[in-house]
N, C-alpha and C. Protein backbone atom coordinates (compact mmCIF):
# COMPACT_ATOMS: atom_id res chain seq x y z
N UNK A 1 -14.20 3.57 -18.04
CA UNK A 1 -13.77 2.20 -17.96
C UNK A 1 -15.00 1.32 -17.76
N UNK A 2 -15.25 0.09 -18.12
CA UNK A 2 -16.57 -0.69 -18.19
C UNK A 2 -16.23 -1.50 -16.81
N UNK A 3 -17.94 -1.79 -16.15
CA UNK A 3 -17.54 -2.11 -14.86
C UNK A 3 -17.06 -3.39 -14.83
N UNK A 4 -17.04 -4.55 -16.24
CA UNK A 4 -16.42 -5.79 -16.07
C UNK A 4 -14.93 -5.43 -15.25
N UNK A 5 -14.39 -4.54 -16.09
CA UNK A 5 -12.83 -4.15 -16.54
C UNK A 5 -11.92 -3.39 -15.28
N UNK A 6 -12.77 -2.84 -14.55
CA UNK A 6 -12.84 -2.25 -13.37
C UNK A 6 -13.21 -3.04 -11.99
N UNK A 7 -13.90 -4.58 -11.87
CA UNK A 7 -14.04 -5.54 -11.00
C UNK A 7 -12.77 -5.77 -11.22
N UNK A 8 -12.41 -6.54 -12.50
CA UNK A 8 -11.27 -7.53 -12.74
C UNK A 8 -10.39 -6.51 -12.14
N UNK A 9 -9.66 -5.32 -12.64
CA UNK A 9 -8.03 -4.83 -11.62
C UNK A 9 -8.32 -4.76 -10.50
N UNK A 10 -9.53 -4.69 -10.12
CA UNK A 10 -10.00 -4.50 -8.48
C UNK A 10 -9.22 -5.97 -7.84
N UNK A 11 -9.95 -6.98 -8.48
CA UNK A 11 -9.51 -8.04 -7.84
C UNK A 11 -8.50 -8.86 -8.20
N UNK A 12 -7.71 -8.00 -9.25
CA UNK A 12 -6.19 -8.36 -9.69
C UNK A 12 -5.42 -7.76 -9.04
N UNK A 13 -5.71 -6.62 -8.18
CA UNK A 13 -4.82 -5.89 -6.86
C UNK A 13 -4.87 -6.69 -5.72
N UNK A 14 -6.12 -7.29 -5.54
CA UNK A 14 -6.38 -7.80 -3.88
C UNK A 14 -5.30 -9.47 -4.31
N UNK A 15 -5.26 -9.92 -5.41
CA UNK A 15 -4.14 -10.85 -5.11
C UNK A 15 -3.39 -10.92 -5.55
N UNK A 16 -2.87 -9.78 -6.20
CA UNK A 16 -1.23 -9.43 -6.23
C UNK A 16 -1.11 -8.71 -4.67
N UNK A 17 -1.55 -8.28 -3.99
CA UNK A 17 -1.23 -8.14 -2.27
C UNK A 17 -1.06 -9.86 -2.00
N UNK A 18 -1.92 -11.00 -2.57
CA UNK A 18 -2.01 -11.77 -1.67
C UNK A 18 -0.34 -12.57 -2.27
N UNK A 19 -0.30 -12.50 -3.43
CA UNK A 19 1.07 -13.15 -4.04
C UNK A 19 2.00 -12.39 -3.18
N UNK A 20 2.21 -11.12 -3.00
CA UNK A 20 3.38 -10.24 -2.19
C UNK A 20 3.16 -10.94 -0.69
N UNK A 21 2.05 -11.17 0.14
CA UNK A 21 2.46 -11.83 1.01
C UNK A 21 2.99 -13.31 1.18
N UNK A 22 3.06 -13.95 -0.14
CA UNK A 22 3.88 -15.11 0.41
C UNK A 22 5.17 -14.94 0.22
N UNK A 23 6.00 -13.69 0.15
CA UNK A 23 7.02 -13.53 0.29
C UNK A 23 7.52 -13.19 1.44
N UNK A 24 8.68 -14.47 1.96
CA UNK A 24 8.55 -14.49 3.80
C UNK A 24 8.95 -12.64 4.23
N UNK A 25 7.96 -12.98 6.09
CA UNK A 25 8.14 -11.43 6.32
C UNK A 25 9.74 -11.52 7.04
N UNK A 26 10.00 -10.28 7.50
CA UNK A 26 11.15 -10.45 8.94
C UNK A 26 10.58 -9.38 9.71
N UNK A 27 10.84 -10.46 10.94
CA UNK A 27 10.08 -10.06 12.15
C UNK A 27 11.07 -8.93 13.03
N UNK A 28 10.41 -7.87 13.29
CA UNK A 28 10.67 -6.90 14.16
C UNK A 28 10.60 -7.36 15.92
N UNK A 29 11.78 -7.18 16.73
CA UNK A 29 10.93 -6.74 18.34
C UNK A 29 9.47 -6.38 18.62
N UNK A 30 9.36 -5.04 17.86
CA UNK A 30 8.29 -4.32 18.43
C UNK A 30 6.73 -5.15 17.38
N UNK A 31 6.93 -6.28 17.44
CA UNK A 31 6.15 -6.54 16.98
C UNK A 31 5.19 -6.50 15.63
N UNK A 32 5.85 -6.12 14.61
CA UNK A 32 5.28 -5.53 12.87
C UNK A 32 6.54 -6.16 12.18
N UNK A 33 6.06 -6.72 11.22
CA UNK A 33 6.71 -7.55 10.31
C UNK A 33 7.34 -6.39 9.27
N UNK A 34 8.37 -7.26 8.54
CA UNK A 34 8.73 -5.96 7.34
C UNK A 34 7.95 -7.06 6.08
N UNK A 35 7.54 -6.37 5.03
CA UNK A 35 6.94 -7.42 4.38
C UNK A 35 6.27 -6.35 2.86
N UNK A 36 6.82 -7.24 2.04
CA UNK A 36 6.28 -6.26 0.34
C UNK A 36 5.16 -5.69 0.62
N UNK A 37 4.21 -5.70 1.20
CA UNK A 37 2.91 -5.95 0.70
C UNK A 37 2.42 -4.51 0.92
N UNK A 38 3.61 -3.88 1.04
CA UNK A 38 3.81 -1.75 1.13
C UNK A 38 3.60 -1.58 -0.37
N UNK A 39 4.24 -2.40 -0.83
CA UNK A 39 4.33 -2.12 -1.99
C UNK A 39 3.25 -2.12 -3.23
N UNK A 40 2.15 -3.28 -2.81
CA UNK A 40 1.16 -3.42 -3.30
C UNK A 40 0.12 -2.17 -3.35
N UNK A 41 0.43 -2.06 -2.16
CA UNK A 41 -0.51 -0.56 -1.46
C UNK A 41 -0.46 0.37 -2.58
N UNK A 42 1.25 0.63 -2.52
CA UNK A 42 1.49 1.82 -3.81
C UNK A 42 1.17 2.01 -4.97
N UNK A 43 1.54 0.37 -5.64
CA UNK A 43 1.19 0.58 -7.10
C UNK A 43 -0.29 0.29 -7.31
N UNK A 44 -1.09 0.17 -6.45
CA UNK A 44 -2.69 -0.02 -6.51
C UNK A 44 -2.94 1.33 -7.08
N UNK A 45 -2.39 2.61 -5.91
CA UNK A 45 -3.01 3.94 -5.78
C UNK A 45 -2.39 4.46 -7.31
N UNK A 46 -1.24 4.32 -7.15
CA UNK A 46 -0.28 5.12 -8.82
C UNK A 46 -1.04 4.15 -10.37
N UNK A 47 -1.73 3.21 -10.17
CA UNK A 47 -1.88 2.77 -11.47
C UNK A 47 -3.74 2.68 -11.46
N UNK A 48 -4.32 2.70 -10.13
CA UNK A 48 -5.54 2.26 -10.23
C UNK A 48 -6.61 3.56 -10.36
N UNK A 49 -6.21 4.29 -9.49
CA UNK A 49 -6.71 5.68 -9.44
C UNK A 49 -7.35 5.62 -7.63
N UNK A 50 -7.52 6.88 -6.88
CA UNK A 50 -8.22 6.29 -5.78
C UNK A 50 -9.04 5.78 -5.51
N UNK A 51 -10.30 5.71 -5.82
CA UNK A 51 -11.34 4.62 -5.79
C UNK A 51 -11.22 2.82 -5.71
N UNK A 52 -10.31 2.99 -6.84
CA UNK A 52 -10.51 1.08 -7.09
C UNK A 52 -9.10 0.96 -6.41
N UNK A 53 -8.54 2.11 -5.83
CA UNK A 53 -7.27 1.48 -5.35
C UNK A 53 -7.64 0.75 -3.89
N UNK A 54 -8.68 1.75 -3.43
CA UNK A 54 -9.16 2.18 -2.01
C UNK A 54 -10.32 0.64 -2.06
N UNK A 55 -11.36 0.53 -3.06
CA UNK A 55 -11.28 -0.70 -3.28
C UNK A 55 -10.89 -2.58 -3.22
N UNK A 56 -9.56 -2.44 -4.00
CA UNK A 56 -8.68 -3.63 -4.40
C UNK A 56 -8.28 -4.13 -2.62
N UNK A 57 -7.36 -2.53 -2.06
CA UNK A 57 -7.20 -2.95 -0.52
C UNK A 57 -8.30 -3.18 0.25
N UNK A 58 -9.36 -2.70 0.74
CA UNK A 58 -10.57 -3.13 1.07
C UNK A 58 -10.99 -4.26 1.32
N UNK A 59 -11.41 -4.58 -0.37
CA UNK A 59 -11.31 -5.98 -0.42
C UNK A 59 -10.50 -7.37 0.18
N UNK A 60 -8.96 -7.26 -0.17
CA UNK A 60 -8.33 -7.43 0.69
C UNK A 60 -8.30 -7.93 1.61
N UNK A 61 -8.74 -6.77 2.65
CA UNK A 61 -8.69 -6.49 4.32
C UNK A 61 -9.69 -6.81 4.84
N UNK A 62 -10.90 -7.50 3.67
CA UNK A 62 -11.85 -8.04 4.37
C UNK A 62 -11.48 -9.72 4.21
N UNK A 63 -10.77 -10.18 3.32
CA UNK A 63 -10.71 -11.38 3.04
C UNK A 63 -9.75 -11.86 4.07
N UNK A 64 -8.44 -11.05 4.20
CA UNK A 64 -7.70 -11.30 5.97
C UNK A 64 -9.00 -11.49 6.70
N UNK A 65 -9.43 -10.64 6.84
CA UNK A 65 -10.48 -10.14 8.73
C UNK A 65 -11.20 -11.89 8.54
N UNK A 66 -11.59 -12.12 7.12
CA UNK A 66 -12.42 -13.49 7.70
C UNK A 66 -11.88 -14.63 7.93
N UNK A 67 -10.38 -14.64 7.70
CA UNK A 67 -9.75 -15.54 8.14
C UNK A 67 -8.77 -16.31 7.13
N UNK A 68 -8.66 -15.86 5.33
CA UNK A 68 -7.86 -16.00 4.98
C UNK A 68 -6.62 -15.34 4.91
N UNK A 69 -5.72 -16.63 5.40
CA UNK A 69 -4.16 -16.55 6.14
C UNK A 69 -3.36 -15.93 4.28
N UNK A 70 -3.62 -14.63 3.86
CA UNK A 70 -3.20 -13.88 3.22
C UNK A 70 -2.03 -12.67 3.70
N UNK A 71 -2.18 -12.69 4.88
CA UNK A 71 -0.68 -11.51 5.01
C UNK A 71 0.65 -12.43 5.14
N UNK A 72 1.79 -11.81 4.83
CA UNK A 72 2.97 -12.56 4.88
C UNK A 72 3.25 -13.20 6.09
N UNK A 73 3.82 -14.26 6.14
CA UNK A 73 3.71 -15.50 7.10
C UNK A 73 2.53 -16.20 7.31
N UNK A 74 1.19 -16.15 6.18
CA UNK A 74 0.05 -16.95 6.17
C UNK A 74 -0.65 -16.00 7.51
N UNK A 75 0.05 -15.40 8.25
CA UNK A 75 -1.37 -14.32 8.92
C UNK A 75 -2.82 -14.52 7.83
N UNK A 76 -3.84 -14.37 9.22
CA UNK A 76 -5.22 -13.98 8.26
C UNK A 76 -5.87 -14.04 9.99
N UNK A 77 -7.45 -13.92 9.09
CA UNK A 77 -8.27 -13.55 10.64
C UNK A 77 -8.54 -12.64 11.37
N UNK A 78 -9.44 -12.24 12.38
CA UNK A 78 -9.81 -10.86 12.66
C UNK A 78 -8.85 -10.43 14.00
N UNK A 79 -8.10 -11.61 14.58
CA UNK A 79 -6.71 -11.21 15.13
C UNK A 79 -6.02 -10.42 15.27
N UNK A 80 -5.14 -10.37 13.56
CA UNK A 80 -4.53 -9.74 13.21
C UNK A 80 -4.98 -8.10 13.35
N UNK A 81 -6.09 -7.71 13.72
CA UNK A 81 -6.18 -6.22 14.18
C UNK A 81 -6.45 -5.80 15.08
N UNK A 82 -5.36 -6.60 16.32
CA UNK A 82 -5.21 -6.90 17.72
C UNK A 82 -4.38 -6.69 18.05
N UNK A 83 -2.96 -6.35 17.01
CA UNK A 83 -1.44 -6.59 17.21
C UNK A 83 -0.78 -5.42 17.03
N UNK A 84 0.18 -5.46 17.47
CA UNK A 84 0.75 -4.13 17.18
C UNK A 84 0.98 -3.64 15.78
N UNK A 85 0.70 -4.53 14.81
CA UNK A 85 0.25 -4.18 13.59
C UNK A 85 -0.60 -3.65 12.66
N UNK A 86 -2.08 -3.65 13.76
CA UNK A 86 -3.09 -3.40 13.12
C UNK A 86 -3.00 -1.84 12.31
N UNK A 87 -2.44 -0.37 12.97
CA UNK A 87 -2.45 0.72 12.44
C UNK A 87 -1.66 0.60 11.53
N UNK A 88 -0.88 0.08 10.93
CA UNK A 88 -0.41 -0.24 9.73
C UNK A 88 -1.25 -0.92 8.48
N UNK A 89 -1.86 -2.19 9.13
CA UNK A 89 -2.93 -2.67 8.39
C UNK A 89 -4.35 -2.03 8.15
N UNK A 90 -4.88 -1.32 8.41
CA UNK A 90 -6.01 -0.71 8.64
C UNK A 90 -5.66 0.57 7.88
N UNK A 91 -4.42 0.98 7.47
CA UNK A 91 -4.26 2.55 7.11
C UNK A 91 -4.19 1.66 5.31
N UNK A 92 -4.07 0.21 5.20
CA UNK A 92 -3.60 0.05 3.58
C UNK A 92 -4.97 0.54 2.80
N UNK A 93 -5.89 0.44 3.09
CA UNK A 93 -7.09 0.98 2.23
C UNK A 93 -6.90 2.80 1.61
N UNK A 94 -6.81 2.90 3.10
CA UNK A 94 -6.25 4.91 3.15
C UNK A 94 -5.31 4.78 2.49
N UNK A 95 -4.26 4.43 2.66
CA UNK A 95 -2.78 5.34 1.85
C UNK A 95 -3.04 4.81 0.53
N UNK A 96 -3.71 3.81 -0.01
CA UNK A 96 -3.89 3.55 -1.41
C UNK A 96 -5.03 4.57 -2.29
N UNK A 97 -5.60 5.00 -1.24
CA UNK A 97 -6.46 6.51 -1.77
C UNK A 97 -5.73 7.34 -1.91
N UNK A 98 -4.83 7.46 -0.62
CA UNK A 98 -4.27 8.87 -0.67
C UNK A 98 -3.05 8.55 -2.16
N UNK A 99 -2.28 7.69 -2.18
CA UNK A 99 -1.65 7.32 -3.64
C UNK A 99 -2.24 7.55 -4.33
N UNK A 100 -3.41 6.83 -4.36
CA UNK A 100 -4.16 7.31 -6.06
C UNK A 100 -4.82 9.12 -6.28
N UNK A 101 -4.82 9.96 -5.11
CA UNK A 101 -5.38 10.66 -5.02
C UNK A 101 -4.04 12.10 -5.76
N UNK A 102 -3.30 11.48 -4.88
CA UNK A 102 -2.01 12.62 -5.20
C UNK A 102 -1.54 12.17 -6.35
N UNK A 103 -1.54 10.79 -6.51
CA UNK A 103 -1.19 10.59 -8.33
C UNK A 103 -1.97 10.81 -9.23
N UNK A 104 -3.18 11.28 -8.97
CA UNK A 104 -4.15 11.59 -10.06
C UNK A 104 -3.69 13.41 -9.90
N UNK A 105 -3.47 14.16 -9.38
CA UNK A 105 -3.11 15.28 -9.22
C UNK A 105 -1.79 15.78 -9.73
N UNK A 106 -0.77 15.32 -9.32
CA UNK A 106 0.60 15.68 -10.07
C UNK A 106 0.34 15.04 -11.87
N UNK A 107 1.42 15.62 -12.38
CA UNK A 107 1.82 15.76 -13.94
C UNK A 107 1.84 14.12 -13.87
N UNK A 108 1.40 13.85 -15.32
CA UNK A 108 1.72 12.24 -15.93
C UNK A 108 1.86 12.35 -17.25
N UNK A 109 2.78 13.37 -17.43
CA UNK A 109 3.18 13.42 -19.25
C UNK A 109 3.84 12.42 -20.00
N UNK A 110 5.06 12.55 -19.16
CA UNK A 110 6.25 12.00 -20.18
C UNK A 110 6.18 10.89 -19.59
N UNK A 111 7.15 9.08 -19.84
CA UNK A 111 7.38 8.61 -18.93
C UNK A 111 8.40 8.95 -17.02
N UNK A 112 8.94 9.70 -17.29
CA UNK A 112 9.98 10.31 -16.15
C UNK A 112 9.24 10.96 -15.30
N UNK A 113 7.80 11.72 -15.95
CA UNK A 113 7.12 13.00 -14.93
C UNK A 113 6.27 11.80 -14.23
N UNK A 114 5.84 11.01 -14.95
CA UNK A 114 4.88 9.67 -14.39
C UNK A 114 5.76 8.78 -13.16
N UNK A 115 7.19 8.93 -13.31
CA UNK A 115 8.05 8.16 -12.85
C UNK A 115 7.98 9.31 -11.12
N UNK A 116 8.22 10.40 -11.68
CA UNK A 116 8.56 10.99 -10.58
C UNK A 116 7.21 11.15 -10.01
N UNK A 117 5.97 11.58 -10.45
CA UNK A 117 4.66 11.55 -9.88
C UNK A 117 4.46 10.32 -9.23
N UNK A 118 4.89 9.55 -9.33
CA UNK A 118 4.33 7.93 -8.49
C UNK A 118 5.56 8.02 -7.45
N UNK A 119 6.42 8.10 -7.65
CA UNK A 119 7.41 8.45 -6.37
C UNK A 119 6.87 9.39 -5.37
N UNK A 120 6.26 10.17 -5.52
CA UNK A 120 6.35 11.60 -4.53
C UNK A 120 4.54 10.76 -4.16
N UNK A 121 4.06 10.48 -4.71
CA UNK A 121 2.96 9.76 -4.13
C UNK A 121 2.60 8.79 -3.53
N UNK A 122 3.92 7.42 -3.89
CA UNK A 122 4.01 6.37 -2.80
C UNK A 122 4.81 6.95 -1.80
N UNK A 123 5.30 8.06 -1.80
CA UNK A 123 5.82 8.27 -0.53
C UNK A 123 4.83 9.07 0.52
N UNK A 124 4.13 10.26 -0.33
CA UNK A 124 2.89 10.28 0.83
C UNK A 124 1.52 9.49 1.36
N UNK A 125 1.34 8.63 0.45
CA UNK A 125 -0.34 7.74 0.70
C UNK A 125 0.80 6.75 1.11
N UNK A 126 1.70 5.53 0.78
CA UNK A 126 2.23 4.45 1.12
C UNK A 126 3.12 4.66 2.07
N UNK A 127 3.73 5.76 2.24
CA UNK A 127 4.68 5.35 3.40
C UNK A 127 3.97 7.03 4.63
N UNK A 128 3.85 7.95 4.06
CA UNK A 128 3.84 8.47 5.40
C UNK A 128 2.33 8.45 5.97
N UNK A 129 1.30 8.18 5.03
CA UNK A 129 -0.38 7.75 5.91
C UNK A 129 -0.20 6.65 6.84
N UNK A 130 0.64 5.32 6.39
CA UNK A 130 0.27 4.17 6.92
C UNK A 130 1.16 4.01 8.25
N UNK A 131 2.57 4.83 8.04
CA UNK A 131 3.27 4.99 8.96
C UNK A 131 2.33 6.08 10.18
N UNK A 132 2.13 7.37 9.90
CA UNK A 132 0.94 7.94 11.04
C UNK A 132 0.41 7.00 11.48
N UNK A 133 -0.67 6.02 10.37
CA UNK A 133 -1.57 5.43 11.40
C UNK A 133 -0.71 4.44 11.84
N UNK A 134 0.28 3.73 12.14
CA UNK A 134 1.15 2.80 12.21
C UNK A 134 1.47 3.43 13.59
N UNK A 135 1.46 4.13 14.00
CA UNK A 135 2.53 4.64 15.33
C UNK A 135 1.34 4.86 15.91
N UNK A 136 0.67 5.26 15.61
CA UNK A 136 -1.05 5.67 16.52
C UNK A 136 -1.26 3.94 17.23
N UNK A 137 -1.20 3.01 16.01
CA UNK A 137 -1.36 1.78 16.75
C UNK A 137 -0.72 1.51 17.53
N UNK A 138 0.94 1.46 17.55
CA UNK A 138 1.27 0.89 18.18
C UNK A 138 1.89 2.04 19.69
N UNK A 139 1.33 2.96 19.73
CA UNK A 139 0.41 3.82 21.06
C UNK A 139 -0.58 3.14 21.62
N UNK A 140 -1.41 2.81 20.44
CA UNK A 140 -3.06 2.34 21.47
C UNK A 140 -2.76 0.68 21.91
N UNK A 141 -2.06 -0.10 20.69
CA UNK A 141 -2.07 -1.76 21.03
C UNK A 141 -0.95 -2.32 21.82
N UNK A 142 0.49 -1.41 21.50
CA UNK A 142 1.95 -1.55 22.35
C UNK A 142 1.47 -0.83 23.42
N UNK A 143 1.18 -0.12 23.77
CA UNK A 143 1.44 0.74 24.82
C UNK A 143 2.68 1.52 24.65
N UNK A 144 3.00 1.85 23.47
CA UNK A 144 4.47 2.69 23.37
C UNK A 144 4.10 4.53 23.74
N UNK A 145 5.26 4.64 23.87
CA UNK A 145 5.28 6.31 23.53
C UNK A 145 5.31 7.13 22.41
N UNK A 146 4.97 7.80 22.28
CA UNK A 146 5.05 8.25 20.95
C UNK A 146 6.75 7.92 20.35
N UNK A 147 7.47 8.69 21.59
CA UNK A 147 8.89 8.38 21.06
C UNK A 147 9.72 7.30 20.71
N UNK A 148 8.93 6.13 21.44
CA UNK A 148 9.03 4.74 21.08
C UNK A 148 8.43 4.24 19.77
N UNK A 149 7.49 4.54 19.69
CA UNK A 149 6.94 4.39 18.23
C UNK A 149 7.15 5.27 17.66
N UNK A 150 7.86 6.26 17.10
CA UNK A 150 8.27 7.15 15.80
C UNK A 150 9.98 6.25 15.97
N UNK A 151 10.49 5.90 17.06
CA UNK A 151 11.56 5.51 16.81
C UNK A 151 11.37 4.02 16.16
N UNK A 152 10.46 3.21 15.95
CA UNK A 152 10.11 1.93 15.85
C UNK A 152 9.55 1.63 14.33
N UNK A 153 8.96 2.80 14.14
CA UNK A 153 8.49 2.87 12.88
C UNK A 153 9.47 3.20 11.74
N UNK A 154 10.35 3.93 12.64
CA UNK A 154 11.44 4.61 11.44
C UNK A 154 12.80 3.39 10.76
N UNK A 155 12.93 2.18 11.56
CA UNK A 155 12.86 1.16 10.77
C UNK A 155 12.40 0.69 10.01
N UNK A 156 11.38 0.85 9.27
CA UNK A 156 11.11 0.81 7.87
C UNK A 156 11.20 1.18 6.82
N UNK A 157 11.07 2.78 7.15
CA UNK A 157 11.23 3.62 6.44
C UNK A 157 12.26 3.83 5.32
N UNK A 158 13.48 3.22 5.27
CA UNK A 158 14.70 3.06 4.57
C UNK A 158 13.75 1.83 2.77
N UNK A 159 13.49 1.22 3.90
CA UNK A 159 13.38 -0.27 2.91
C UNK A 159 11.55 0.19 2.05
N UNK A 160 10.68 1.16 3.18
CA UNK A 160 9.69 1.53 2.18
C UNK A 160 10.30 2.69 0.69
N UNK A 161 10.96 3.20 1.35
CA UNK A 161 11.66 4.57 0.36
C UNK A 161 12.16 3.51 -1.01
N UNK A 162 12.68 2.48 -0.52
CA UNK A 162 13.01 1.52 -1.57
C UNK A 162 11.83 1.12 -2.70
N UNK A 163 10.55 0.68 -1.75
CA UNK A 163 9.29 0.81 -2.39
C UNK A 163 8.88 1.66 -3.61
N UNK A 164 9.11 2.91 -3.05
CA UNK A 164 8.52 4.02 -3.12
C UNK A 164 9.92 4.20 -4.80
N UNK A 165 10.73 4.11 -5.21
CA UNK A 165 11.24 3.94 -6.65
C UNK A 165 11.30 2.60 -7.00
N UNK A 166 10.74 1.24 -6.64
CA UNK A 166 10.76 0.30 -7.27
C UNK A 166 8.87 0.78 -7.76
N UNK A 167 7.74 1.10 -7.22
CA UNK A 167 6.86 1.86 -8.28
C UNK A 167 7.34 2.72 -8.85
N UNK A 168 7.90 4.15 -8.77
CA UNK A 168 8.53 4.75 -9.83
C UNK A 168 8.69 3.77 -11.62
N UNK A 169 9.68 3.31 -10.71
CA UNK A 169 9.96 2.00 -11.81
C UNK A 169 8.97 1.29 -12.72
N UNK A 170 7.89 0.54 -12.12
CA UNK A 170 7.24 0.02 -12.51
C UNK A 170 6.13 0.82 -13.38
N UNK A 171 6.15 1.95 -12.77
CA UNK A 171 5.06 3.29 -13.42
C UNK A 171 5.68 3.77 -14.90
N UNK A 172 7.08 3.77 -14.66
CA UNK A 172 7.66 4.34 -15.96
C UNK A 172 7.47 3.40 -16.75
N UNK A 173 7.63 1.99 -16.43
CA UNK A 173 7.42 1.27 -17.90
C UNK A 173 6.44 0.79 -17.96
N UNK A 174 5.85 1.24 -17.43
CA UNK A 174 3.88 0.86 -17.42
C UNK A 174 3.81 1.90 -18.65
N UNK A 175 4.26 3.38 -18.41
CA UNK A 175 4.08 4.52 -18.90
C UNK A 175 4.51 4.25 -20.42
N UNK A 176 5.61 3.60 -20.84
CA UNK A 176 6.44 2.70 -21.97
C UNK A 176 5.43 2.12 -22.74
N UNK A 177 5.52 1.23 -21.80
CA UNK A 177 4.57 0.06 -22.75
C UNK A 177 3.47 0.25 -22.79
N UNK A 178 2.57 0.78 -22.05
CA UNK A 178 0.98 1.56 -22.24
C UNK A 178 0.35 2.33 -22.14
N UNK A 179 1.00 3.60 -23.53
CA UNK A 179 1.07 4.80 -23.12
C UNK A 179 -0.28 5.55 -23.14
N UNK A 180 -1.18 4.73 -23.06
CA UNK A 180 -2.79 5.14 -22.86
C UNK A 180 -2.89 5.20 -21.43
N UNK A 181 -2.32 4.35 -20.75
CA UNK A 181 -2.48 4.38 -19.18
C UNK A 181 -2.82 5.60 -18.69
N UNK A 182 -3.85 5.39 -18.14
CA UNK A 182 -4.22 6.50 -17.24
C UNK A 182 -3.59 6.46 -15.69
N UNK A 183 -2.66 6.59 -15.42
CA UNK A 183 -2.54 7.12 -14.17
C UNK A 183 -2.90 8.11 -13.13
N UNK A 184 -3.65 6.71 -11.80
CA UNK A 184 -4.43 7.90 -10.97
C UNK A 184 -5.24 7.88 -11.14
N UNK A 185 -6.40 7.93 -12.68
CA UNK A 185 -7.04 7.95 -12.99
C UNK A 185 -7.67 7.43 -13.21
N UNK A 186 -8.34 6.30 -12.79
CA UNK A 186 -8.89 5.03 -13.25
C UNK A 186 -9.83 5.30 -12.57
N UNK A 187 -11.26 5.39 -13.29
CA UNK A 187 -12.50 6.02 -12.35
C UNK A 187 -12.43 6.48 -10.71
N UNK A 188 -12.16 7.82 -11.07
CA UNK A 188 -11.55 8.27 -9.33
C UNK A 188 -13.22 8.72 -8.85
């Protein structure tokens, strides 16, 4: 891939995260918003490959840290990795590796094997990395228990799984309409 071509999806991921956060969040008790921007994570890793996925979020997470109000509800700033949110936020770089990593590894034949390979991969880099580090945080920043946070976290989990075949989705007709796509593979 030429490195023009490879900046540009880099930084066509970091604001399609930023478009997904102006879609309002809903606010949890325990402090962590529910909010698309899981979703961004995923289809970075399933379409970008790990590198530029690991990349695109990066990027990102540096443009929050300096203070643009980019996470859902205009969050931004180095704050935000103060909150009981931060192990959630801090794992989006990771689980978009680990997505692109396990999607560069499973089958991407047909459209359906591509469909099901991006499923079984936003579910381990997008939902169960960010969730680990997600409960680790909110151990070290809540002061929870573990049992408090696996029970706290597992409110999401329904609506990421949702995530996790709306890429499916998006992978299969990525897979459709551009059947050169490399999935996963995008200079790993």
């Amino acid at each position: 891939m030429q490195r023009n071509q490879s900046f540009a999806l880099v930084a066509l991921f970091a604001a399609l995260m930023a478009v997904l956060g102006l879609i309002p969040k809903i606010d949890l008790p325990l402090g962590v918003p529910i909010t698309l921007q899981t979703l961004g994570v995923m289809l970075a890793g399933c379409l970008l490959g790990p590198r530029r996925a690991f990349q695109a979020l990066l990027l990102f997470m540096v443009a929050v840290a300096i203070g643009l109000p980019l996470l859902s509800g205009g969050r931004g700033g180095f704050g935000v990795f103060m909150t009981p949110a931060a192990g959630y936020l801090v794992a989006w770089p990771i689980g978009a590796f680990v997505t692109g990593l396990v999607m560069h590894t499973l089958p991407s034949g047909s459209p359906r094997q591509i469909a099901l390979s991006a499923f079984v991969a936003s579910a381990l880099g997008g939902l169960l990395v960010i969730h680990a580090s997600g409960v680790v945080g909110l151990m070290g920043i809540a002061g929870m228990s573990l049992t408090q946070a696996l029970i706290g976290t597992s409110a999401f989990v329904p609506g990421d799984l949702i995530k996790c075949v709306l890429t499916a989705v998006v992978c299969h007709t990525v897979a459709r309409g551009l059947p050169d796509w490399q999935f996963g593979k995008r200079n790993t």
